[in-house]
N, C-alpha and C. Protein backbone atom coordinates (compact mmCIF):
# COMPACT_ATOMS: atom_id res chain seq x y z
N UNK A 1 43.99 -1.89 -245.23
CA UNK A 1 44.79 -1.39 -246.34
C UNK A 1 45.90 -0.48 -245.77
N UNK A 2 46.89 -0.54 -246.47
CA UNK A 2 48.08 0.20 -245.70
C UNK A 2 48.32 1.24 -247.26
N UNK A 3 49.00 2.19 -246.95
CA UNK A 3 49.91 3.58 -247.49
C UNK A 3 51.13 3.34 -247.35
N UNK A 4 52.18 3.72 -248.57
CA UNK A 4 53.07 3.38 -248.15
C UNK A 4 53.99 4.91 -248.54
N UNK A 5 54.55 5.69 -247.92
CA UNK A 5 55.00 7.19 -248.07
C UNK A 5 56.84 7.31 -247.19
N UNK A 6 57.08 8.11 -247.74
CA UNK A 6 58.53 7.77 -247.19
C UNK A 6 58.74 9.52 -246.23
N UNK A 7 59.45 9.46 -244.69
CA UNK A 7 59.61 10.59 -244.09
C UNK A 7 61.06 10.35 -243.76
N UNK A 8 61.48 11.64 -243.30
CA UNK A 8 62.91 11.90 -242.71
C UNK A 8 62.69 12.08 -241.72
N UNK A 9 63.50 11.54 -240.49
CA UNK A 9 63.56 11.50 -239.27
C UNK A 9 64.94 11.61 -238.58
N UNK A 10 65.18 12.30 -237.38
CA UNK A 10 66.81 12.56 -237.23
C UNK A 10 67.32 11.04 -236.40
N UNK A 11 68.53 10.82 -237.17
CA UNK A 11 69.47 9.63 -236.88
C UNK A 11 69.07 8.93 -235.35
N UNK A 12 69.01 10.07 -234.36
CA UNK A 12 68.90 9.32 -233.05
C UNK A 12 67.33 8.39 -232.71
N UNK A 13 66.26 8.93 -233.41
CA UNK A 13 65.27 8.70 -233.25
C UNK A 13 65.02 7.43 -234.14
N UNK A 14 65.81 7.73 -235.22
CA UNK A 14 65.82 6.24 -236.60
C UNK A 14 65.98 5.15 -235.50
N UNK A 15 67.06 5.29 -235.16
CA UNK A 15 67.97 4.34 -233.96
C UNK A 15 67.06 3.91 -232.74
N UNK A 16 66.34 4.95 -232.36
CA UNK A 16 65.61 4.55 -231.08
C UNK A 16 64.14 3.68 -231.76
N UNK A 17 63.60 4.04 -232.95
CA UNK A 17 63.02 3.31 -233.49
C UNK A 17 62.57 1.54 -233.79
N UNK A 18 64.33 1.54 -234.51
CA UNK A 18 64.95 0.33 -234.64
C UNK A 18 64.92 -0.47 -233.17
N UNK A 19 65.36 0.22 -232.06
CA UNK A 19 65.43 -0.96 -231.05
C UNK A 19 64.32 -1.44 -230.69
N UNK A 20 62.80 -0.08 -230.30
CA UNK A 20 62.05 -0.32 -230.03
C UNK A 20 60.93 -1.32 -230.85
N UNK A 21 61.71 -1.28 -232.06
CA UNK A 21 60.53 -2.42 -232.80
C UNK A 21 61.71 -4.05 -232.88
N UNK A 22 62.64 -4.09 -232.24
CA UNK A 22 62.95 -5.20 -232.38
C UNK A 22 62.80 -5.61 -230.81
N UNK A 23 62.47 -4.81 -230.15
CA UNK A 23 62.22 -5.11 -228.37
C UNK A 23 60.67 -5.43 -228.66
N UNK A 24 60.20 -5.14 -229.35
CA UNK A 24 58.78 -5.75 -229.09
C UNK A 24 58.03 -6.47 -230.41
N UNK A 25 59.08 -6.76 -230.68
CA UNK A 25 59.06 -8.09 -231.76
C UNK A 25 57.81 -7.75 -232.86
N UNK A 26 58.02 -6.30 -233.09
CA UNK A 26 57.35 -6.14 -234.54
C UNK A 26 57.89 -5.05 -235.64
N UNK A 27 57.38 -4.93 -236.52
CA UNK A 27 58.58 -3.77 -237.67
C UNK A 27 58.00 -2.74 -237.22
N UNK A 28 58.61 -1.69 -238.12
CA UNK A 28 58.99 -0.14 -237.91
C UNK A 28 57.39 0.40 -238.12
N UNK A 29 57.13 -0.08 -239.32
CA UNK A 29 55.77 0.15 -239.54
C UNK A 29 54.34 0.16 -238.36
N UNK A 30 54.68 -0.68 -237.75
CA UNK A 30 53.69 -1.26 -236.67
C UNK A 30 53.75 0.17 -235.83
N UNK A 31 55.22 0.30 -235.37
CA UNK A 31 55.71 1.29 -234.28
C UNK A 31 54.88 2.78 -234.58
N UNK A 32 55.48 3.34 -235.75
CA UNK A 32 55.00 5.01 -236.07
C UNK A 32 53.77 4.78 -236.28
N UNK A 33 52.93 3.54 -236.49
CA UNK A 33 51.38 3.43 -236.85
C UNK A 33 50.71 4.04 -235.34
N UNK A 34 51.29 3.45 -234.37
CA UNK A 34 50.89 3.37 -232.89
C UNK A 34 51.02 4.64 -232.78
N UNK A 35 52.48 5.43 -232.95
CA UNK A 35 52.68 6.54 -232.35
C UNK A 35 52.11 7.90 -232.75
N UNK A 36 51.83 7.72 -234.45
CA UNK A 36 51.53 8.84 -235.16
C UNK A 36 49.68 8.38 -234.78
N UNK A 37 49.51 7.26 -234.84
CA UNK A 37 47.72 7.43 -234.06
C UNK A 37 47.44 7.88 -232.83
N UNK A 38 48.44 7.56 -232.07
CA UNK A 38 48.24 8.23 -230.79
C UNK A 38 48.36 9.88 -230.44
N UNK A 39 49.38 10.49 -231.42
CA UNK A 39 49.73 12.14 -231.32
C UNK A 39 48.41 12.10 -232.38
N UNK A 40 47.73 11.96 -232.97
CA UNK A 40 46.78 12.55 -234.10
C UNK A 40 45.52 12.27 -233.02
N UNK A 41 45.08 11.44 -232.39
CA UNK A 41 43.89 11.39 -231.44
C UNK A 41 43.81 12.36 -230.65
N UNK A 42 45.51 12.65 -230.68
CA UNK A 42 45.48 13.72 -228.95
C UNK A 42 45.26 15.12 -229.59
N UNK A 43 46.10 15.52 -231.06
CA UNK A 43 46.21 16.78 -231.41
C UNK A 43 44.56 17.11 -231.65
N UNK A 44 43.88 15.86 -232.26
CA UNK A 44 42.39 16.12 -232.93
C UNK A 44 41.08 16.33 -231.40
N UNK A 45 42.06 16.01 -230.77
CA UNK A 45 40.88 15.93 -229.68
C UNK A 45 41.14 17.54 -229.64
N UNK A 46 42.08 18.57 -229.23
CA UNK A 46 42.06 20.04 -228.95
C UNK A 46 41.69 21.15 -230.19
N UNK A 47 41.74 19.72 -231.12
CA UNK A 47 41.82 20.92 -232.50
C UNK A 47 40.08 21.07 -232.64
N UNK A 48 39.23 20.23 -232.38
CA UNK A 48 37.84 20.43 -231.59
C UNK A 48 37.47 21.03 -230.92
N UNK A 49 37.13 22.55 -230.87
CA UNK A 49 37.02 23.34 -230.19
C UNK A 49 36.08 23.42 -229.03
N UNK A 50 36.42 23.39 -227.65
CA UNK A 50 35.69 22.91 -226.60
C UNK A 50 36.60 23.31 -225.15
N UNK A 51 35.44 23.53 -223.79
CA UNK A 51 36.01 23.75 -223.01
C UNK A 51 36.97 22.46 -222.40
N UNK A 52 38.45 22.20 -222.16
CA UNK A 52 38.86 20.97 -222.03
C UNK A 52 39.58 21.44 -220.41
N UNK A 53 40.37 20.08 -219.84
CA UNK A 53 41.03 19.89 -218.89
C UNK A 53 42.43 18.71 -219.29
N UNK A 54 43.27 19.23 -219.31
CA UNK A 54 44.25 18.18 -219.75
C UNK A 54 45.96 18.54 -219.31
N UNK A 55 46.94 17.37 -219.39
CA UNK A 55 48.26 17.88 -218.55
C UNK A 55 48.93 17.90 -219.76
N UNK A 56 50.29 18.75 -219.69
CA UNK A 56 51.29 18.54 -220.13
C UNK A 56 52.60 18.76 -219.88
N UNK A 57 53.26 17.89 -220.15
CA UNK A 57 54.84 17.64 -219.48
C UNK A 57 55.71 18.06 -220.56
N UNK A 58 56.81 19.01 -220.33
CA UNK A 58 57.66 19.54 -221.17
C UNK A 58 59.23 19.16 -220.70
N UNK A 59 59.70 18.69 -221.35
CA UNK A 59 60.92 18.70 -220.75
C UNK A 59 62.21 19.48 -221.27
N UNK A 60 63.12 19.95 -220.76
CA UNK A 60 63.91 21.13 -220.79
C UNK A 60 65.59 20.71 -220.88
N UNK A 61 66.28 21.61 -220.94
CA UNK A 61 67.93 21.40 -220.64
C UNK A 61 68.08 22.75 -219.92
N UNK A 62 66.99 23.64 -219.69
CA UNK A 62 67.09 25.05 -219.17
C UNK A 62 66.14 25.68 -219.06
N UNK A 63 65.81 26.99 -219.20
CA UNK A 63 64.45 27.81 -219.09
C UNK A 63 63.72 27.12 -220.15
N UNK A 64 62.44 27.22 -220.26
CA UNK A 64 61.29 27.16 -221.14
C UNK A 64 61.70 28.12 -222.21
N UNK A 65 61.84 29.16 -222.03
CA UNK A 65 61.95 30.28 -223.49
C UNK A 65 60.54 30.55 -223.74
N UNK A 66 59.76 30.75 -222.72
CA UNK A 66 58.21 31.12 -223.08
C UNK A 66 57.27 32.33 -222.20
N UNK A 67 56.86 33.22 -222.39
CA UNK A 67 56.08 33.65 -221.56
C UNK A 67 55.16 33.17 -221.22
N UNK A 68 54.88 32.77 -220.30
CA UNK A 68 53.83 31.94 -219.53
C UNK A 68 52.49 32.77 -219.44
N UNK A 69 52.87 34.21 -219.15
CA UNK A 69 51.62 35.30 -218.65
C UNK A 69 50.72 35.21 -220.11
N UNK A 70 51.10 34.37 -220.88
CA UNK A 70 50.11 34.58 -222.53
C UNK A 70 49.00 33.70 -222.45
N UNK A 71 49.20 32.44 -221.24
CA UNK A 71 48.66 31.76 -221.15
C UNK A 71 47.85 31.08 -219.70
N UNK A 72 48.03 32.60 -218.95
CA UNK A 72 47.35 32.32 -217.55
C UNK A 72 46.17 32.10 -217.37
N UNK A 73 45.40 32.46 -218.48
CA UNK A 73 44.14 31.79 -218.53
C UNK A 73 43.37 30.70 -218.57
N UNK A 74 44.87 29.50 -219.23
CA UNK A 74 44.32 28.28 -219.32
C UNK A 74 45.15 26.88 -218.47
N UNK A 75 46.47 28.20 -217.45
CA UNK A 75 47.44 27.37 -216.71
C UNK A 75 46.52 27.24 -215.00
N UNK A 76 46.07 26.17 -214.75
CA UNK A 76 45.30 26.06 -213.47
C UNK A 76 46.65 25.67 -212.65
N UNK A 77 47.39 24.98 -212.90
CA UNK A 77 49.17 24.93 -211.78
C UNK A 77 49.98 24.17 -212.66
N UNK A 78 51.15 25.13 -212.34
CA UNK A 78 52.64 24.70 -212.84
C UNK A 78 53.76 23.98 -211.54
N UNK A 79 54.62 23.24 -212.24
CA UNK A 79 55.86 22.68 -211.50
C UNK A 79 56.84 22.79 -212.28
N UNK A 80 57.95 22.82 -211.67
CA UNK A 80 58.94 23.21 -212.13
C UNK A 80 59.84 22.09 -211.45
N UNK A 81 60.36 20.94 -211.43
CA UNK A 81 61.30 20.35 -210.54
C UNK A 81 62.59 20.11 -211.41
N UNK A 82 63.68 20.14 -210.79
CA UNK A 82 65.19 19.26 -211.53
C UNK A 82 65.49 17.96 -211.39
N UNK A 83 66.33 17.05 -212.67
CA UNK A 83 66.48 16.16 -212.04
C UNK A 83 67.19 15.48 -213.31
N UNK A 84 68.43 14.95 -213.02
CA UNK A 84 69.31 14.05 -213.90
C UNK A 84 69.75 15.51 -214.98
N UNK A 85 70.16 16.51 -214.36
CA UNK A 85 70.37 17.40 -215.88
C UNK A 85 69.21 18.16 -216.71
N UNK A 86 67.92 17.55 -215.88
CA UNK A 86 66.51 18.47 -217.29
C UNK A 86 65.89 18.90 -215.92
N UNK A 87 65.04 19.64 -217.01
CA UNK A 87 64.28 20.23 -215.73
C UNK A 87 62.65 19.87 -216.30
N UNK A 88 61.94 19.19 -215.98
CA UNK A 88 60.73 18.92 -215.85
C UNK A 88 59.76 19.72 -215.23
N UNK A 89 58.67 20.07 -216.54
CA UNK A 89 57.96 20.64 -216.18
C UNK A 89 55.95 20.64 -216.39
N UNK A 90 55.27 20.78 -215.34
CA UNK A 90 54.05 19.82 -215.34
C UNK A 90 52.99 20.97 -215.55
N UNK A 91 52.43 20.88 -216.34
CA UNK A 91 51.50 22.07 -216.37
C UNK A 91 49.78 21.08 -216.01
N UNK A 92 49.33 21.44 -215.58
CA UNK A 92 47.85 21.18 -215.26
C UNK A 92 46.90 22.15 -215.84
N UNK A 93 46.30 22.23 -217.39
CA UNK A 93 45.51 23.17 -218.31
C UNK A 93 43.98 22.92 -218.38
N UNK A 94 43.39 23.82 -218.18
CA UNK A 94 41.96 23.96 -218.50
C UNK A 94 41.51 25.13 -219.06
N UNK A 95 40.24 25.00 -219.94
CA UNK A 95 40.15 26.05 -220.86
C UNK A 95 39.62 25.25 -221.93
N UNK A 96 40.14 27.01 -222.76
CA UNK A 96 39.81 27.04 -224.55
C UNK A 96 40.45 25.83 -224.89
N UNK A 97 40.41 25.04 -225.70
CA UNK A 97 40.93 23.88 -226.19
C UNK A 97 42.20 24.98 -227.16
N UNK A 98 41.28 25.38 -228.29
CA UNK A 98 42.37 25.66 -228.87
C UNK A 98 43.50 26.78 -227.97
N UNK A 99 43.26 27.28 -227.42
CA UNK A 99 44.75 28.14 -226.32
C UNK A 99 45.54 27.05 -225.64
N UNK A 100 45.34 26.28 -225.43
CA UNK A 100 46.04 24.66 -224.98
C UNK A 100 46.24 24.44 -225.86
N UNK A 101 46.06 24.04 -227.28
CA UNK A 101 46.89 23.47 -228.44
C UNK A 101 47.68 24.50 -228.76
N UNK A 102 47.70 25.81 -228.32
CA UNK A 102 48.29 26.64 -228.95
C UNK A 102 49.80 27.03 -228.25
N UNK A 103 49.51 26.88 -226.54
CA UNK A 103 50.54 26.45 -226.03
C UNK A 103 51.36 25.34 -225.86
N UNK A 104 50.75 24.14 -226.03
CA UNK A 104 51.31 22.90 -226.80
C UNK A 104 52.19 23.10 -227.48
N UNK A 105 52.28 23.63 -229.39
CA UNK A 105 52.86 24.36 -230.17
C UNK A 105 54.14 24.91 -229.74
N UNK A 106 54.18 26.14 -228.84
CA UNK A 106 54.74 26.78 -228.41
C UNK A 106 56.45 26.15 -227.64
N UNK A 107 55.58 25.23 -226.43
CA UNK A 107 56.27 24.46 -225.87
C UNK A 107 57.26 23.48 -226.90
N UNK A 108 56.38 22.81 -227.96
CA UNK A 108 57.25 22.17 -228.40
C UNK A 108 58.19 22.53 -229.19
N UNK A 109 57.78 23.42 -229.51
CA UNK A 109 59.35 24.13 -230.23
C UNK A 109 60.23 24.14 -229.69
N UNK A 110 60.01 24.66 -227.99
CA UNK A 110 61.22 25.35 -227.10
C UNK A 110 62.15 23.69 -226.38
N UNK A 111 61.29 22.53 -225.99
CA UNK A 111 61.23 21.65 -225.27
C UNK A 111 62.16 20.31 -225.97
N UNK A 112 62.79 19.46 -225.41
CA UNK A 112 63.56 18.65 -225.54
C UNK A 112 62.39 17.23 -226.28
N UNK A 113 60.85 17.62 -225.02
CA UNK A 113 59.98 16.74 -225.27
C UNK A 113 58.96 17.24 -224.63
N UNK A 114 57.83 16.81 -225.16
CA UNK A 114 56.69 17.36 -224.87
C UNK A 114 55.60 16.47 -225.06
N UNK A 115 54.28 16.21 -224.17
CA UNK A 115 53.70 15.30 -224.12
C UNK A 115 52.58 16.35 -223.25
N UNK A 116 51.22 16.05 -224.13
CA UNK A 116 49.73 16.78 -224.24
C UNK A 116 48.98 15.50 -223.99
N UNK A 117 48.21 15.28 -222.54
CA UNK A 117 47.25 14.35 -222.32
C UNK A 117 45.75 15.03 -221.78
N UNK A 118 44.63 14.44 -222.94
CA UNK A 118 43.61 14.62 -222.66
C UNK A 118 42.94 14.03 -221.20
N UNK A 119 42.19 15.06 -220.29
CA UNK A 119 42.06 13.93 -219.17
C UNK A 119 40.58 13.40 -219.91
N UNK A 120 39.53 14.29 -220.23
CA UNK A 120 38.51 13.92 -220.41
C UNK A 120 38.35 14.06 -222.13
């Protein structure tokens, strides 16, 4: 059974949408089904409160805009590299689940893009 609900999304992403569901030869629907199941598995896995281990990649046009020292408890190693104009950045987190979702949050506000992978 499907839902059918209407969202706003900004122009560039409509667009990146559109190609990506005609590059893989299925509708729009198919696409955000995949993507919004995949960010809801990942957010629900931290929103489960538990000791976790997991990465996340932020990507930048400049500084982070974050104090990091809020979250030394659950940063086991950071990178920082440049490249094409962004600056990429790799965090390796273990810990409180929820202090990792909480810096998640954080990041994505500040971040161009941001991507939270459960290892276990």
């Amino acid at each position: 059974m499907r839902r059918r609900f209407g969202v706003s999304i900004p122009e560039d992403l409509a667009s990146e949408l559109d190609d990506v569901s005609r590059e893989c030869g299925v509708d729009r629907s198919t696409v955000v089904a995949s993507a919004l199941g995949n960010y809801l598995a990942s957010i629900k896995h931290y929103k489960k409160r538990h000791n976790c281990l997991g990465v996340c990649l932020a990507i930048t046009k400049g500084e982070l805009g974050l104090n990091l020292e809020e979250f030394k408890d659950v940063i086991v190693s950071y990178q920082h590299s440049h490249t094409d104009n962004m600056c990429v950045n790799i965090f390796l987190l273990k810990g409180d689940s929820e202090k990792i979702l909480k810096l998640y949050y954080k990041l994505e506000k500040n971040c161009l893009r941001t991507v939270l992978v459960p290892l276990h």
